[in-house]
Protein backbone atom coordinates (compact mmCIF):
# COMPACT_ATOMS: atom_id res chain seq x y z
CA UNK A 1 -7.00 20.03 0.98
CA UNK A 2 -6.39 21.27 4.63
CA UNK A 3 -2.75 20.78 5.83
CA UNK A 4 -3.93 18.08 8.37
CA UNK A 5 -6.02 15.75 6.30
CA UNK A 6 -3.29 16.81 3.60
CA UNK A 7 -0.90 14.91 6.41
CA UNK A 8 -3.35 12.16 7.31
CA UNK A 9 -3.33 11.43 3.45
CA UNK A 10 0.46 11.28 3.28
CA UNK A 11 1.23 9.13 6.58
CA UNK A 12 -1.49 6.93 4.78
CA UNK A 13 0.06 6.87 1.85
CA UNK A 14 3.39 5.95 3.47
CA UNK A 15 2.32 2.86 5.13
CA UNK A 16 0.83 1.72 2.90
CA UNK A 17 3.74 1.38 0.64
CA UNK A 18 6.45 0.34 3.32
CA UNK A 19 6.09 -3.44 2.56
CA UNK A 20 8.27 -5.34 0.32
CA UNK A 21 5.40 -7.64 -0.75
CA UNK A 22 3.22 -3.88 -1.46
CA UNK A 23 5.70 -3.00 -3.55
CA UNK A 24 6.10 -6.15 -5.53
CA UNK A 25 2.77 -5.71 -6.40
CA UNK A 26 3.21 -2.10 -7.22
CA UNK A 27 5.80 -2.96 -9.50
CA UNK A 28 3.69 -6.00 -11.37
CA UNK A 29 0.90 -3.66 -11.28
CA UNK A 30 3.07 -0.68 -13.04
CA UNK A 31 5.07 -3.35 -15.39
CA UNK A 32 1.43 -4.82 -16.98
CA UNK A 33 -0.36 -1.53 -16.74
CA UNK A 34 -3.54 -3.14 -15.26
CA UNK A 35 -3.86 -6.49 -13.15
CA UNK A 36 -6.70 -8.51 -11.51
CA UNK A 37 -5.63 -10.57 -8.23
CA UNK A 38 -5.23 -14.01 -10.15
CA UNK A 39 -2.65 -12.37 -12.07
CA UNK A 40 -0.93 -10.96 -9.01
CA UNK A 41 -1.19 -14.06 -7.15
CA UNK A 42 0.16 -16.31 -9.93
CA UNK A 43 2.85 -14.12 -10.55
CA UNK A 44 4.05 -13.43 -6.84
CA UNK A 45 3.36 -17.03 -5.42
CA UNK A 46 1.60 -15.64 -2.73
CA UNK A 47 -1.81 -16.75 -1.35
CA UNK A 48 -5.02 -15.25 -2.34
CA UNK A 49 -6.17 -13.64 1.33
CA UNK A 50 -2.43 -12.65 1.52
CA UNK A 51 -2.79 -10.63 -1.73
CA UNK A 52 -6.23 -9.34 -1.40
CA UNK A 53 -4.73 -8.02 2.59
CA UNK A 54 -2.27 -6.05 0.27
CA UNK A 55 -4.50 -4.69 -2.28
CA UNK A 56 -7.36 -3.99 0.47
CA UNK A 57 -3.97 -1.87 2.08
CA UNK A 58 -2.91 -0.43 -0.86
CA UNK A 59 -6.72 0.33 -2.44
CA UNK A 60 -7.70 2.36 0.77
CA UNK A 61 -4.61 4.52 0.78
CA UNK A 62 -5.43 5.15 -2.75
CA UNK A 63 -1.85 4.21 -4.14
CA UNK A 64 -3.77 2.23 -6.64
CA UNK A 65 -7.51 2.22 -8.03
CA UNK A 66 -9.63 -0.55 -8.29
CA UNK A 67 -12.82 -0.89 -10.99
CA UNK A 68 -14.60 -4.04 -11.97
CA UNK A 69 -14.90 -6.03 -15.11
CA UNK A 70 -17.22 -8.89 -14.97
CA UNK A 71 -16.89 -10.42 -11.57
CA UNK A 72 -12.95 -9.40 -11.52
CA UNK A 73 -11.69 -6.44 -10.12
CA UNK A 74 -8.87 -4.59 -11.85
CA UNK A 75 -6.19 -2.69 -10.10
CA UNK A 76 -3.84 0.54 -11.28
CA UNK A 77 -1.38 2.73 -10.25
CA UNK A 78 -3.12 5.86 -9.39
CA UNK A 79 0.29 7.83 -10.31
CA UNK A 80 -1.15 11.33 -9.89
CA UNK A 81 -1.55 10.58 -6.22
CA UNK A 82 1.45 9.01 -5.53
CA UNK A 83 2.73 12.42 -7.28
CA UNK A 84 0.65 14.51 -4.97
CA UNK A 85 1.62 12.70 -2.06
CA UNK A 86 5.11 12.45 -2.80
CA UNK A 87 5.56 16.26 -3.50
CA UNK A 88 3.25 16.77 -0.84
CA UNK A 89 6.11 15.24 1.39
CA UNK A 90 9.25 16.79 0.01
CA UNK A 91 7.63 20.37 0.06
CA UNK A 92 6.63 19.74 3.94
CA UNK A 93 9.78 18.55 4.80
CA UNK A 94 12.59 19.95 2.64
CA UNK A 95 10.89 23.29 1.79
CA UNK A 96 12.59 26.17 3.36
CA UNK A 97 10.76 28.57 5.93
CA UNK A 98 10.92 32.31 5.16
């Protein structure tokens, strides 16, 4: 990955995750394993275009994965990501120059 899409991807990555109701979800999500929506919904209290705006968010920034069962979709972590992106970050930024 080139250093500026390598960037794009982290920035994206970033936003994405700066939300307190994102990372409720994130942590339901991690906590079960796997969720569909209903789940999410049901277990955050919040409405169903509110959560799908958050997953949409957090699907297209690829902090979590998305695959269908039936007519549901199912949503993960996608932890090596969030891996790459975070040491992605902390060798950009804290990584000394020689």
């Amino acid at each position: 990955m080139n250093s500026i899409c390598h960037g794009k991807k982290i920035i994206s990555f970033f936003k994405a995750i700066c939300d307190l109701n994102r990372h409720k979800i994130l942590y339901l999500i991690k906590k079960n394993g796997e969720m569909n929506a209903s789940d999410i919904i049901s277990n955050l209290k919040l409405s169903q275009p509110t959560v799908s705006h958050h997953l949409k968010i957090l699907v297209e920034a690829e902090v979590i994965v998305s695959r269908k069962i039936g007519k549901e979709m199912h949503y993960k972590i996608n932890e090596e990501f969030i891996n790459h992106c975070c040491n992605g970050f902390i060798k950009d930024v804290c990584s000394k120059k020689k």
